[in-house]
Each structure stands twice: as C-alpha cells, then as structure tokens.
N, C-alpha and C. Protein backbone atom coordinates (compact mmCIF):
# COMPACT_ATOMS: atom_id res chain seq x y z
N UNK A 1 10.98 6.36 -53.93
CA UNK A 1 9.75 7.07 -53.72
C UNK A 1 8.87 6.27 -52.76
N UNK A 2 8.28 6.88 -51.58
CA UNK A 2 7.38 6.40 -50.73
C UNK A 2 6.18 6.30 -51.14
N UNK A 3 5.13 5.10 -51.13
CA UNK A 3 4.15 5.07 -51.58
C UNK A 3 3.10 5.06 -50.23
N UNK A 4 1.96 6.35 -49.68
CA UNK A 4 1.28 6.14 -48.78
C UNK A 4 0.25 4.69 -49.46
N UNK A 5 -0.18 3.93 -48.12
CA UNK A 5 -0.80 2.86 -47.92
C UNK A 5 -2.35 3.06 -48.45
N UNK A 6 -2.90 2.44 -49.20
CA UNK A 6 -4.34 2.51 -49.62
C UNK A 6 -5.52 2.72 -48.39
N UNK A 7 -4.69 2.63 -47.16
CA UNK A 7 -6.15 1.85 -46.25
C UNK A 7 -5.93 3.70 -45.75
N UNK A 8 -7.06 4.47 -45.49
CA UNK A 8 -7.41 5.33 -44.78
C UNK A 8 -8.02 5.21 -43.49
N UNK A 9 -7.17 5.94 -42.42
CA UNK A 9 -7.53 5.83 -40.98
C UNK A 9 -8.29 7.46 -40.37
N UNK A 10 -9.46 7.47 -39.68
CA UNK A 10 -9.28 8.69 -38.87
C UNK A 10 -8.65 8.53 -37.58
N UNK A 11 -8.04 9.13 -37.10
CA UNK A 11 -7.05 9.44 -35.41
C UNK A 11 -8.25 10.72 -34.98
N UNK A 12 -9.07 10.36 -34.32
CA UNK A 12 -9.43 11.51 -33.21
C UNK A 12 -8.88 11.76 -32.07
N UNK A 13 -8.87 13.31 -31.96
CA UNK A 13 -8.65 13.86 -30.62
C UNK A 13 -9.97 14.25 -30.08
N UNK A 14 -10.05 13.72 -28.83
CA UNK A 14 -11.62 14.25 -28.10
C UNK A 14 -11.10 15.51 -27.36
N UNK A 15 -11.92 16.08 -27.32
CA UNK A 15 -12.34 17.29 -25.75
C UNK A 15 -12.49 16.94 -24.66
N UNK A 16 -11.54 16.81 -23.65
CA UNK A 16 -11.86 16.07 -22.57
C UNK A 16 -13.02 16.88 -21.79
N UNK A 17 -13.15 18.07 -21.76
CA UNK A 17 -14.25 18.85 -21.23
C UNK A 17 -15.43 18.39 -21.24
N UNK A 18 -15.35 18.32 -22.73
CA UNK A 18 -16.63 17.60 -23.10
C UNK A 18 -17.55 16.44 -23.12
N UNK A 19 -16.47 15.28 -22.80
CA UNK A 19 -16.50 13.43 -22.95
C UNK A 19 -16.71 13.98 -21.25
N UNK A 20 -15.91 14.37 -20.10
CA UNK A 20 -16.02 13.96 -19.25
C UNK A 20 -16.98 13.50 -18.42
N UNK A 21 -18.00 13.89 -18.74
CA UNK A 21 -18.93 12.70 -18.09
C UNK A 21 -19.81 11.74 -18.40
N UNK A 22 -18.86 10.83 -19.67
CA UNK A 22 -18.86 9.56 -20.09
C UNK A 22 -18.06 8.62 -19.25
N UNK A 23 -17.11 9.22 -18.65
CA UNK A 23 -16.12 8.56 -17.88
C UNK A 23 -15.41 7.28 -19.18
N UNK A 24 -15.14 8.18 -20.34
CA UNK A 24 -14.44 7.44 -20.87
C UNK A 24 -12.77 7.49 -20.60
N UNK A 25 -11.93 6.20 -20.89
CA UNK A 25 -10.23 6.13 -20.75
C UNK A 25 -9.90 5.83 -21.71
N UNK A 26 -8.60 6.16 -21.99
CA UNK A 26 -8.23 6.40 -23.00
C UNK A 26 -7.05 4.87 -23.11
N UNK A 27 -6.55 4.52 -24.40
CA UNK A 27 -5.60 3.28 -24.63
C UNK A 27 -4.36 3.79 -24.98
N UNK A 28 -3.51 3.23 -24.25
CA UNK A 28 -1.65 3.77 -24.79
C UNK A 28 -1.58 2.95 -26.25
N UNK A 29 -1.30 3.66 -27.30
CA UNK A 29 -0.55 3.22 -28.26
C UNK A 29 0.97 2.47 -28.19
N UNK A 30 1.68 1.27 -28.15
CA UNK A 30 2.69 0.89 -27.95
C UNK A 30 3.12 0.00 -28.56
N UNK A 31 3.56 0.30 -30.29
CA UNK A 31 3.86 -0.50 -31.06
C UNK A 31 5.24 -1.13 -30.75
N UNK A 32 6.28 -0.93 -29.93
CA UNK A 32 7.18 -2.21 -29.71
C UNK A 32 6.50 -3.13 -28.99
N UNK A 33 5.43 -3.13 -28.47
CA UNK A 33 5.11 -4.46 -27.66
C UNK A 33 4.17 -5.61 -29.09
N UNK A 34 4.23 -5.18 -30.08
CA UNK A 34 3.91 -5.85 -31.48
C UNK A 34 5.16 -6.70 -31.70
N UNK A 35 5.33 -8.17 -31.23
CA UNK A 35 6.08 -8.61 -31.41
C UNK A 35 5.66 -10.23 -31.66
N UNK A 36 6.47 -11.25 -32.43
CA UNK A 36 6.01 -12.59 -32.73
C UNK A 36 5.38 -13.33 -31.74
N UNK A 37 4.16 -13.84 -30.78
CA UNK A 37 4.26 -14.53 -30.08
C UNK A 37 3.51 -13.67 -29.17
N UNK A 38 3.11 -12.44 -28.78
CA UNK A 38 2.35 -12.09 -28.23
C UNK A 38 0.93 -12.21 -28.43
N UNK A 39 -0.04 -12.48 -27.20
CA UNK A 39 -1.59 -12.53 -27.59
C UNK A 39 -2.15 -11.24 -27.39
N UNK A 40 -3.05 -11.58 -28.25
CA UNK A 40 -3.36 -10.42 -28.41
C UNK A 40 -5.21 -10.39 -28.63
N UNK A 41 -5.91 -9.72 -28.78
CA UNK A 41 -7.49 -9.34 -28.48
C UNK A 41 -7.97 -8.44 -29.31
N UNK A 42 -8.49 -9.02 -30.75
CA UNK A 42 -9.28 -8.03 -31.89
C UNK A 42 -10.43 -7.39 -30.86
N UNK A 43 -10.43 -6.16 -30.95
CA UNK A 43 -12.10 -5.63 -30.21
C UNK A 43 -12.69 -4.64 -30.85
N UNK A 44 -13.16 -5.15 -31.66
CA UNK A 44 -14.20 -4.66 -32.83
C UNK A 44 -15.62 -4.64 -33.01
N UNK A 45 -16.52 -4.59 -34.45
CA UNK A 45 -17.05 -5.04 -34.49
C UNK A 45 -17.84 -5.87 -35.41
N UNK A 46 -17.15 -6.88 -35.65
CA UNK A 46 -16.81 -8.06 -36.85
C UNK A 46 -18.18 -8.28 -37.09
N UNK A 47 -18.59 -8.37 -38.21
CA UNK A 47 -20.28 -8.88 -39.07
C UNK A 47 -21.37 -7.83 -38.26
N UNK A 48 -20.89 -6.99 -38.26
CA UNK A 48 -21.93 -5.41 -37.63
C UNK A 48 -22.40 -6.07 -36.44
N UNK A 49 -22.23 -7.18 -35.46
CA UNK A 49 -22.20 -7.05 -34.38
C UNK A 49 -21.95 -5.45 -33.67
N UNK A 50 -22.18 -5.41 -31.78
CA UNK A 50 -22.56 -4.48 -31.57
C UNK A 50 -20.63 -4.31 -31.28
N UNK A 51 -19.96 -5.52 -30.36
CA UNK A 51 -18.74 -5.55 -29.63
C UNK A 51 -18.15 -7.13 -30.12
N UNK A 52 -17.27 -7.46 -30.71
CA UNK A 52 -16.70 -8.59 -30.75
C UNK A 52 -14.89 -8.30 -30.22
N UNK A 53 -14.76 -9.33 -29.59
CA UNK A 53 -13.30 -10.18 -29.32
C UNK A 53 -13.14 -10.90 -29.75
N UNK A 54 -12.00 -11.21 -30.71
CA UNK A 54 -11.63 -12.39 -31.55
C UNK A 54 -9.86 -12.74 -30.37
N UNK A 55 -10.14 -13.65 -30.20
CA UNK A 55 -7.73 -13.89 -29.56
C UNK A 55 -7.56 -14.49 -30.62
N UNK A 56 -6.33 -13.85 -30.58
CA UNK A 56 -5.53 -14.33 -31.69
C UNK A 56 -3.62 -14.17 -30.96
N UNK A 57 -2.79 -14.39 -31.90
CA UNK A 57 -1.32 -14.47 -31.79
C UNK A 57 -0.64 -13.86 -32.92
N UNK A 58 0.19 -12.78 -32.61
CA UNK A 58 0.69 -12.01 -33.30
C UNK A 58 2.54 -13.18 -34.12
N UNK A 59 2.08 -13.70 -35.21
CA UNK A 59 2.94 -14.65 -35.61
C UNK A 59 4.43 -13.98 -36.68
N UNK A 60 4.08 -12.36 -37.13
CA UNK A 60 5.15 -12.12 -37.97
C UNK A 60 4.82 -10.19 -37.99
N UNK A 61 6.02 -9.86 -37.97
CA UNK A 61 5.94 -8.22 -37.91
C UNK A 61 6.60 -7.95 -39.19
N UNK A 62 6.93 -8.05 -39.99
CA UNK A 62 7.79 -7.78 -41.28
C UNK A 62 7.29 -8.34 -42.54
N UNK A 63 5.89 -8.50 -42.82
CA UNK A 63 5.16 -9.41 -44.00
C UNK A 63 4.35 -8.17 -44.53
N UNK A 64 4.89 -8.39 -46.07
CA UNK A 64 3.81 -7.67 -47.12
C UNK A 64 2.10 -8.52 -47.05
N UNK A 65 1.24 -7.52 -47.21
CA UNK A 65 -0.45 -8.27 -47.04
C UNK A 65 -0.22 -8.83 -48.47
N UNK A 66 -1.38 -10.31 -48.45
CA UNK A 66 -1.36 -10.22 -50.52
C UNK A 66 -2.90 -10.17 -49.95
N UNK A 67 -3.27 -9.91 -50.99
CA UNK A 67 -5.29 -9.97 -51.65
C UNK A 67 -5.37 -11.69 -51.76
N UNK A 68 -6.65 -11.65 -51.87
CA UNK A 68 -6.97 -13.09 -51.97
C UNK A 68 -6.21 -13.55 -53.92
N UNK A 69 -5.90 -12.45 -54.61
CA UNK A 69 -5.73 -12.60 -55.72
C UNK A 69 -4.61 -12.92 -56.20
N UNK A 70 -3.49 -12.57 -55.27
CA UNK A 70 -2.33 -12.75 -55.19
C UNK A 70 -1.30 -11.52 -55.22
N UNK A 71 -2.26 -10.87 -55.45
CA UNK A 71 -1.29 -9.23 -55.68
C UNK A 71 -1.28 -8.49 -54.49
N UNK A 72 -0.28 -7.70 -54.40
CA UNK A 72 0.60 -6.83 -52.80
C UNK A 72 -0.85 -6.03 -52.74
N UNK A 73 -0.91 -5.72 -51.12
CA UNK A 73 -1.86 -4.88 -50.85
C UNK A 73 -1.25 -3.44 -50.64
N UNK A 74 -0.11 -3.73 -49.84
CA UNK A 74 1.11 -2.30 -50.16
C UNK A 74 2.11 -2.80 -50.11
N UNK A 75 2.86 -2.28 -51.06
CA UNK A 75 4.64 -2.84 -51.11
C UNK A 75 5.35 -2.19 -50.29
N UNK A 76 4.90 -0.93 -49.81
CA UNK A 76 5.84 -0.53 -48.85
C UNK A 76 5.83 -0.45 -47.30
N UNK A 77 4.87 -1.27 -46.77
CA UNK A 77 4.63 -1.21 -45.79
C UNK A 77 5.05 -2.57 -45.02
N UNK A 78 5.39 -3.17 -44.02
CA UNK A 78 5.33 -4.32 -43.36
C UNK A 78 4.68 -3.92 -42.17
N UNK A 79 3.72 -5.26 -42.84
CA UNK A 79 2.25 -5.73 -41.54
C UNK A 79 2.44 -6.54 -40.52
N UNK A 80 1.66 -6.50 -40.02
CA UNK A 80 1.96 -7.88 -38.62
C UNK A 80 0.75 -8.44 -39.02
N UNK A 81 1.49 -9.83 -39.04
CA UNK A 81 0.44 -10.95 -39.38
C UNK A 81 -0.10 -11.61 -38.16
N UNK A 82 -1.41 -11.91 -38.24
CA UNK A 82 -1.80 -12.56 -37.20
C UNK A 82 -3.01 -13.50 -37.64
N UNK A 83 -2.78 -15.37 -37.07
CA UNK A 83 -3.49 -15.76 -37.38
C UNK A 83 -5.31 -15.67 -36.58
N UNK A 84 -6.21 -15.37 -37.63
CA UNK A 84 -7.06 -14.37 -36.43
C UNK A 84 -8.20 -14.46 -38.09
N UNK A 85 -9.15 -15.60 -37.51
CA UNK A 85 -10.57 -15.78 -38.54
C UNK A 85 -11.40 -13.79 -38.49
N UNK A 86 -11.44 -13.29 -39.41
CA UNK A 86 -12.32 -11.64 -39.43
C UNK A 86 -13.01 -11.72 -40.46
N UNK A 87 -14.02 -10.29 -40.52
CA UNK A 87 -14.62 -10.55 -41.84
C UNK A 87 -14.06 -9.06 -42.74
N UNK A 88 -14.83 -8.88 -43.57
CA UNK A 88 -14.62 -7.68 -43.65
C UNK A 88 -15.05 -6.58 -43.39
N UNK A 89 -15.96 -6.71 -42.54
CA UNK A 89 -16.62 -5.12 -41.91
C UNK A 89 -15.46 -4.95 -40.67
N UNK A 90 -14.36 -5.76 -40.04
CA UNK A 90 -13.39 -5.27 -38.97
C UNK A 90 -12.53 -4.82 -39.15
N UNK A 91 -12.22 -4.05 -40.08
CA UNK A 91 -11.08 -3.03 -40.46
C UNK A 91 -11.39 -1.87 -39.22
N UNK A 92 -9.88 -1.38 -38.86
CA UNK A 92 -9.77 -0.78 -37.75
C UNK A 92 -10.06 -1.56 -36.59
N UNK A 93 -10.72 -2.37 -36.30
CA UNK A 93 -10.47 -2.58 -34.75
C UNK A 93 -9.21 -3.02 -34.35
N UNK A 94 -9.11 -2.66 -33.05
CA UNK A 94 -8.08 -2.33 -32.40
C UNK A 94 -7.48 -3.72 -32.05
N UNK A 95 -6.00 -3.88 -32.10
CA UNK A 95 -5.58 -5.12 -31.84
C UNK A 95 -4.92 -4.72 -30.14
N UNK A 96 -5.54 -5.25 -29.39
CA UNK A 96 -4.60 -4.92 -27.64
C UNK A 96 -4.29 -6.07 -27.33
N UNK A 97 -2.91 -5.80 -26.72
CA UNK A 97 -1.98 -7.22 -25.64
C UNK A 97 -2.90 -7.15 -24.79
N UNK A 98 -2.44 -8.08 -23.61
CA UNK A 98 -2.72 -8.75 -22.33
C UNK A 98 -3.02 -7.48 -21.21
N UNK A 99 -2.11 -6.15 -21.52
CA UNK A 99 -2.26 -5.35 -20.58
C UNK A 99 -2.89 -3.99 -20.57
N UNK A 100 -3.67 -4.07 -22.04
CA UNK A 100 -4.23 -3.02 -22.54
C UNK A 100 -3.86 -2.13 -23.57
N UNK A 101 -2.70 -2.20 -24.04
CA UNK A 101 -1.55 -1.58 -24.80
C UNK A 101 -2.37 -1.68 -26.14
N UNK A 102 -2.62 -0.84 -27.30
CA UNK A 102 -2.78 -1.11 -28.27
C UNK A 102 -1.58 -1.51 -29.42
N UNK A 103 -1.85 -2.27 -29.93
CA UNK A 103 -0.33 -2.67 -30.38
C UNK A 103 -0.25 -2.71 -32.01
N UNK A 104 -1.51 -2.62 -32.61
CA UNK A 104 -1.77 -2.42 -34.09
C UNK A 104 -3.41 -1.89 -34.36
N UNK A 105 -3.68 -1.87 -35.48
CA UNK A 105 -5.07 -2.05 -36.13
C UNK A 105 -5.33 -2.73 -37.40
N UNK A 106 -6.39 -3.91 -37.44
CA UNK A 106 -6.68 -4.96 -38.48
C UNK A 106 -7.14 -4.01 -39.71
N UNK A 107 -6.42 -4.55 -40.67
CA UNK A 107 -6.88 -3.59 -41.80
C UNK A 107 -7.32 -4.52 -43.02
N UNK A 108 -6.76 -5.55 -43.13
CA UNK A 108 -7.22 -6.81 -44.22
C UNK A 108 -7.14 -8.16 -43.65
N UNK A 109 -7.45 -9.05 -44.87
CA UNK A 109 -7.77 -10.96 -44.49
C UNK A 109 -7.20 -11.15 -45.35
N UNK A 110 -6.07 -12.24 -45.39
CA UNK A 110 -5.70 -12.87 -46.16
C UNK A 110 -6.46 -14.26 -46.31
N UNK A 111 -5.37 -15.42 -46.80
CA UNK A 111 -7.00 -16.25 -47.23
C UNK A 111 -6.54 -16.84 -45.77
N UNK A 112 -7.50 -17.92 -45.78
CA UNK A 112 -8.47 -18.75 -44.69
C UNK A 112 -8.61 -17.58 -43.22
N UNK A 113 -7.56 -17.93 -42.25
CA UNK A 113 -7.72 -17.36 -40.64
C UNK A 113 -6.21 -16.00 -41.00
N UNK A 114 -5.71 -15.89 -41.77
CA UNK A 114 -4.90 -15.21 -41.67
C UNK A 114 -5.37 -13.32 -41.65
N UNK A 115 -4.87 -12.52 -40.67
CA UNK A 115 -5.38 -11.24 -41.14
C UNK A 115 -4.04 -10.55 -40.79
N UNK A 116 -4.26 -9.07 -41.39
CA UNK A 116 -2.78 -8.08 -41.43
C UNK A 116 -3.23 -7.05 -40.66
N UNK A 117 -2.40 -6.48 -39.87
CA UNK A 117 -2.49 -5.80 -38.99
C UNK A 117 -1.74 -4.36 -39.16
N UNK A 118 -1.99 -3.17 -39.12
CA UNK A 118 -1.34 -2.30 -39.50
C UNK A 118 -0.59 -1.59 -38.35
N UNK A 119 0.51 -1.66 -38.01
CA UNK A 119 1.32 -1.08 -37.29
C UNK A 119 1.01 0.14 -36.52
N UNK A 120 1.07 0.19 -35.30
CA UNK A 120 0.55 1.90 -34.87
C UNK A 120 1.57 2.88 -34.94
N UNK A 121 2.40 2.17 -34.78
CA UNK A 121 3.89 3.88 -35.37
C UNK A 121 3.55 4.26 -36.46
N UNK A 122 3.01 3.74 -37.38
CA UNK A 122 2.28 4.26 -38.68
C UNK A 122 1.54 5.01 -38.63
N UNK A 123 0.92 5.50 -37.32
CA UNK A 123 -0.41 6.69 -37.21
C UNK A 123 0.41 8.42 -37.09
C-alpha cells in the first residue's frame, strides 16, 4: 500500500494572457539533474525575509527524512539530502542547479545543517 507524503504542495498554472505584462519566466522542472554532488541554490524565503539564497550541495538522493525526534517523516518516499542550515518558515522553496533547472523543493530540517528535499518527479 502507497502511503501519500504528509507535506502538501500547490502546483500553479498561470494565464499567460494575463501575467504577461509582468514579464515573468518560467523554471524547467528537471529532476535527473538531482544528483550527489551537484550545487545547488535554496531561493526562498527563510525567517519571512523578503528573498533568501542559501548554497548548498546535494549529498544523497535515496534517504528517508527523520524529525528531530527520531521518527520517519515518510517511509515511502526518498528525499535528497542536502547539507543546507534553513528554518522552518522555507518549506517549498525551490532548490535550482547552476543553470536554472529546478531540481527539488525543501520540505524539512533535520538536526543541525542537514535539510530534505522533496523530489520534483513527485509533483
């Protein structure tokens, strides 16, 4: 039995009609480039700041999250770990490589600098 993941995401679709003269662009989703050893760029907005960048290094793609308590955050999911100091108001921000690619989204902290990253093929 599949167990969906506790963390709830919204995925919007915009109106381009409508945005267009924000001159906003849009980010490729490209979860194979989520791999050990890539850098990578939290861009969020960590402690209700307005915009934060945290770098960090994407160190493991196949790790269950634990809670600070010791217990699974989901058993059925494997996170990408990345060592990467957050707080907890940065759930969802976007984790992007070097070339713009979004490659996950931060969803928890493990203890000290460690945080879990939730896979984007998962959306």
């Amino acid at each position: 039995m599949k167990v969906p993941p506790i963390h709830n995401y919204a995925i919007l679709q915009l109106n381009k009609k409508k945005i267009g003269l924000l001159g906003l662009k849009a980010l490729n989703l490209q979860p194979d480039k989520a791999v050990p050893d890539t850098n990578i760029c939290l861009v969020g907005n960590d402690l209700c700041n307005k915009v934060t960048i945290r770098h960090a290094s994407i160190s493991r793609t196949d790790c269950n999250a634990l809670l600070d308590d010791g217990n699974l955050l989901d058993f059925n999911i494997n996170y990408i770990s990345a060592i990467l100091s957050t707080t907890g108001s940065s759930s969802g921000s976007l984790a992007v490589d070097i070339y713009g690619n979004v490659v996950a989204l931060q969803c928890a902290r493990g203890a000290t600098s460690l945080a879990y990253l939730l896979p984007v093929d998962l959306l």
